[in-house]
C-alpha atoms as a PDB file:
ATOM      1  CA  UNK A   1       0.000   0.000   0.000  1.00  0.00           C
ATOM      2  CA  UNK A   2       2.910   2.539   0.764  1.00  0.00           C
ATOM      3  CA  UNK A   3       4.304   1.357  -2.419  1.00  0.00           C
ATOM      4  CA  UNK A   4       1.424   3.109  -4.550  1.00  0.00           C
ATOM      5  CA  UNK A   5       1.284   5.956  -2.025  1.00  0.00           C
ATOM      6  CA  UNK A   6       5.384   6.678  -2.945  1.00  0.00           C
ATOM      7  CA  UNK A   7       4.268   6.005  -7.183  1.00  0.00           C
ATOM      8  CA  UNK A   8       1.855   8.590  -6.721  1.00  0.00           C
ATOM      9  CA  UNK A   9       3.685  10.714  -5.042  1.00  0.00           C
ATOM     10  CA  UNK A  10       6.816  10.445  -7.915  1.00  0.00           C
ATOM     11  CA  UNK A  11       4.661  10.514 -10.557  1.00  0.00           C
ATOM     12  CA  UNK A  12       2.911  14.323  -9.033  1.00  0.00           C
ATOM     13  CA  UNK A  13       6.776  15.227  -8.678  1.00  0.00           C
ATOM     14  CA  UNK A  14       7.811  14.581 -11.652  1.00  0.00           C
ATOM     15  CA  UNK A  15       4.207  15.565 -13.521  1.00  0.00           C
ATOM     16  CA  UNK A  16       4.956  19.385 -11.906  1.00  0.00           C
ATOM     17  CA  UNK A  17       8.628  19.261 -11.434  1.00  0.00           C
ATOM     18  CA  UNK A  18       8.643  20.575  -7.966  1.00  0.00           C
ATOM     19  CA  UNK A  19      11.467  22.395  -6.826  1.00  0.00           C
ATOM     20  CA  UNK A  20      14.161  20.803  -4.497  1.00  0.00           C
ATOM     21  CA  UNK A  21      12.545  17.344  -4.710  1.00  0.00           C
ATOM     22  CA  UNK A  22      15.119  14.377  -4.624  1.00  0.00           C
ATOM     23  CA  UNK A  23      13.913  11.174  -5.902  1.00  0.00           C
ATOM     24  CA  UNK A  24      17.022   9.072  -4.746  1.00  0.00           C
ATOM     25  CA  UNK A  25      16.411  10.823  -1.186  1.00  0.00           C
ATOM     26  CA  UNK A  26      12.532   9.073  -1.932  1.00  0.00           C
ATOM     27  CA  UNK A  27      14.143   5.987  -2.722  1.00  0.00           C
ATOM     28  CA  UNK A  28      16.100   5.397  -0.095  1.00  0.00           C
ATOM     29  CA  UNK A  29      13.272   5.861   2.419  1.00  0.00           C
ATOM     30  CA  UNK A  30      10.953   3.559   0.268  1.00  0.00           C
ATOM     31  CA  UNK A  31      14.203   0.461   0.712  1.00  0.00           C
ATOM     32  CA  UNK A  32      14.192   1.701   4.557  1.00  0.00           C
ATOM     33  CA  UNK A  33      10.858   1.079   5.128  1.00  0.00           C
ATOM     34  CA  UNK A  34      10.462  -2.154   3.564  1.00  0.00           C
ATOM     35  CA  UNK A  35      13.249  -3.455   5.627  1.00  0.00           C
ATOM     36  CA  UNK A  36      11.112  -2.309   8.955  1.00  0.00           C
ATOM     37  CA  UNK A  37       8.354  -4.347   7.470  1.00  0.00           C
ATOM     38  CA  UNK A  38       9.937  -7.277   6.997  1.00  0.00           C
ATOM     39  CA  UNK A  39      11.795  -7.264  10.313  1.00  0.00           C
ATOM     40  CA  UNK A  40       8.469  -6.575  12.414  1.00  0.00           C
ATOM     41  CA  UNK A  41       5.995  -9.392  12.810  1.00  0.00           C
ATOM     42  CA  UNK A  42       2.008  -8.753  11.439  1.00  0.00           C
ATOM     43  CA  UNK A  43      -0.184  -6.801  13.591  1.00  0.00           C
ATOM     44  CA  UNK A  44      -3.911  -7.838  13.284  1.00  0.00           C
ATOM     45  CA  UNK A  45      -5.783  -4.676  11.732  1.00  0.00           C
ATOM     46  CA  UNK A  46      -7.802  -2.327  13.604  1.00  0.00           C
ATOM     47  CA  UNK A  47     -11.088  -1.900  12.267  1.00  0.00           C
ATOM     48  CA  UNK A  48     -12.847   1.513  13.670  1.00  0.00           C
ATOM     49  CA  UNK A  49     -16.266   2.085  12.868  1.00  0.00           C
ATOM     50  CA  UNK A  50     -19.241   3.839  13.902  1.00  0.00           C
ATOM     51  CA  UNK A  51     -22.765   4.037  13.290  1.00  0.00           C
ATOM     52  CA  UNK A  52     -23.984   4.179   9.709  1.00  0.00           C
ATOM     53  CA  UNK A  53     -26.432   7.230   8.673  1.00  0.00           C
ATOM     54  CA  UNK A  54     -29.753   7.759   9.915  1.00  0.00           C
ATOM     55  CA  UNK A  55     -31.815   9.740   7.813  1.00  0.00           C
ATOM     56  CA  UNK A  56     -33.954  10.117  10.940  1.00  0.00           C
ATOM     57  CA  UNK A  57     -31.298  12.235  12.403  1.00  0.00           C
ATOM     58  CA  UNK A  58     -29.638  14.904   9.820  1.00  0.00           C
ATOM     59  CA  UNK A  59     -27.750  17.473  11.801  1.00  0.00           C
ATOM     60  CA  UNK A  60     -24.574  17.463  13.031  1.00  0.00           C
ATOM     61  CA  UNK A  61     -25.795  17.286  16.773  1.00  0.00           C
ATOM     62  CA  UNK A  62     -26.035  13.686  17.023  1.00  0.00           C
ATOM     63  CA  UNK A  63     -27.472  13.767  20.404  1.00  0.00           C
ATOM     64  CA  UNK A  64     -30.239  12.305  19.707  1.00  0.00           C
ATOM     65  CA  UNK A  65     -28.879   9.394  17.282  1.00  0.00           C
ATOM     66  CA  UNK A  66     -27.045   8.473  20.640  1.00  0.00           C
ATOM     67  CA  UNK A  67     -30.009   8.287  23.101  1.00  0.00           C
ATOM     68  CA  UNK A  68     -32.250   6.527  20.696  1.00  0.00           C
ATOM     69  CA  UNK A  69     -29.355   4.003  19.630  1.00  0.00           C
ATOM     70  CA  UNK A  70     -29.220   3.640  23.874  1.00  0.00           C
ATOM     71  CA  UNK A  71     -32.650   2.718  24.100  1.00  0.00           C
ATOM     72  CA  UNK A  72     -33.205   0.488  20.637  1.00  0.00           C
ATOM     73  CA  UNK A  73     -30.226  -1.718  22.752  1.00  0.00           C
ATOM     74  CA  UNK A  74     -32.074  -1.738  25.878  1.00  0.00           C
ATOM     75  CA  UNK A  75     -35.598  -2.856  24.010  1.00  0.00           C
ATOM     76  CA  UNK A  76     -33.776  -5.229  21.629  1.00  0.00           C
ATOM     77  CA  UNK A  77     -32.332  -6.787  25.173  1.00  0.00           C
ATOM     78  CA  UNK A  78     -35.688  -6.630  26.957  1.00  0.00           C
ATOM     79  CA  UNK A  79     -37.306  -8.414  24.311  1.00  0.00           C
ATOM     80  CA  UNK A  80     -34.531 -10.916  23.113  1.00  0.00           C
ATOM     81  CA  UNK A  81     -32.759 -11.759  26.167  1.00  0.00           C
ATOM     82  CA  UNK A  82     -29.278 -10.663  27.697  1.00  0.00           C
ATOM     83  CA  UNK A  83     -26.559 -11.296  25.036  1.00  0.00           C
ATOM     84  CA  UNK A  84     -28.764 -12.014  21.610  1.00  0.00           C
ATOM     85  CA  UNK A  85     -26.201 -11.227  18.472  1.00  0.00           C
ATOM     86  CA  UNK A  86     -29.261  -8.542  17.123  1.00  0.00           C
ATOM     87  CA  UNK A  87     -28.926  -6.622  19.694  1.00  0.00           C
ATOM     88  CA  UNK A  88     -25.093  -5.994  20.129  1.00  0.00           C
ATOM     89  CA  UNK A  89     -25.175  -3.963  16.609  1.00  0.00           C
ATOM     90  CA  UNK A  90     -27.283  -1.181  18.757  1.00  0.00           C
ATOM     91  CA  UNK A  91     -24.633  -1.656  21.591  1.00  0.00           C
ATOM     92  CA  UNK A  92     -21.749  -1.071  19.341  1.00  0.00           C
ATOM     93  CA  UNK A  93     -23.969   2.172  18.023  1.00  0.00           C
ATOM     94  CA  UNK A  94     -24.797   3.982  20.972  1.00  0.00           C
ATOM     95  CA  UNK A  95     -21.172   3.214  22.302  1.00  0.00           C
ATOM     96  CA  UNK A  96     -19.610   5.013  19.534  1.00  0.00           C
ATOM     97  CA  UNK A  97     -21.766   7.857  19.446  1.00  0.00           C
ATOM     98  CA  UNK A  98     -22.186   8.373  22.781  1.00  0.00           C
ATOM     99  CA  UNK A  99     -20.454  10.248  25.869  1.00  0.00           C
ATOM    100  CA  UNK A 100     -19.128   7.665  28.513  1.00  0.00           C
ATOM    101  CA  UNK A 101     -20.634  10.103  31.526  1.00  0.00           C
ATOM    102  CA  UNK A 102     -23.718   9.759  29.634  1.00  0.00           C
ATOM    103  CA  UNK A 103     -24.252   6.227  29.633  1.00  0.00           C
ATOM    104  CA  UNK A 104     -22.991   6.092  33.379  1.00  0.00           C
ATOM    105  CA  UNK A 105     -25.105   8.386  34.236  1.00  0.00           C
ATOM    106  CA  UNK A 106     -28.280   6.807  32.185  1.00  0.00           C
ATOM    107  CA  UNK A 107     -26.897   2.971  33.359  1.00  0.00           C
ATOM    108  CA  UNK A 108     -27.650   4.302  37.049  1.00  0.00           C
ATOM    109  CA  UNK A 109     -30.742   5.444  36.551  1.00  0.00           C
ATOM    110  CA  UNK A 110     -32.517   2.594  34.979  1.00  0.00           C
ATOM    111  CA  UNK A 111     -31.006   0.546  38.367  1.00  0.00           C
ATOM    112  CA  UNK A 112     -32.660   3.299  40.206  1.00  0.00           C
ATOM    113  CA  UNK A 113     -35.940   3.427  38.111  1.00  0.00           C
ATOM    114  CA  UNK A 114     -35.761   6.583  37.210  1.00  0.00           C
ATOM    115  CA  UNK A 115     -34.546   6.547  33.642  1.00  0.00           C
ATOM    116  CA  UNK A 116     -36.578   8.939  31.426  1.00  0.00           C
ATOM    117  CA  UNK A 117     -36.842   6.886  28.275  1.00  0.00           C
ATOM    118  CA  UNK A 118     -39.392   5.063  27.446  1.00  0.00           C
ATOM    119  CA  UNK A 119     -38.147   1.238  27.889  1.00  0.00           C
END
């Protein structure tokens, strides 16, 4: 992958002729860094993601997105049982979009009974 990144990066060099740019200073780096790669051992690949559009929720202030994601979990779970595969996609949802203090704060009030969502 870095070897089409450095291509594309020679071939913009040498499409605009930009000033002070040394290839062999290029290619040296590019015979550095493949020696690194070999040397080091694989690393599994980090996958970040979030959750996907909601055309029920348009604005940047994804507030709500992350309180509704919160409860969808917690109805999926009421419904299916603690642990059912459907409902960790909702999990995964509201985690990503929403605060930590928030969840804290909303996990302790539906022990206390006093959440405000309709569960």
């Amino acid at each position: 992958m870095t070897e089409v990144t450095k291509e594309k990066i020679l071939s913009l060099a040498q499409q605009y002729a930009l000033p002070g740019y040394d290839e062999t200073q290029d290619t040296e780096e590019t015979n550095a860094s493949s020696e690194q790669e070999e040397s080091t051992d694989e690393t599994p690949d980090i996958k970040l993601e979030t959750a996907p559009i909601d055309f029920r929720f348009p604005t940047t202030n994804q507030s709500r997105h992350c309180f509704t994601r919160y409860i969808e979990h917690h109805r999926c779970v009421a419904a299916k049982g603690e642990g059912a595969l459907e409902c960790e996609k909702f999990a995964k949802y509201y985690r990503s979009l929403c605060p930590g203090e928030w969840i804290e704060r909303w996990n302790e009030q539906r022990e206390n009974g006093t959440f405000p969502g309709p569960l």
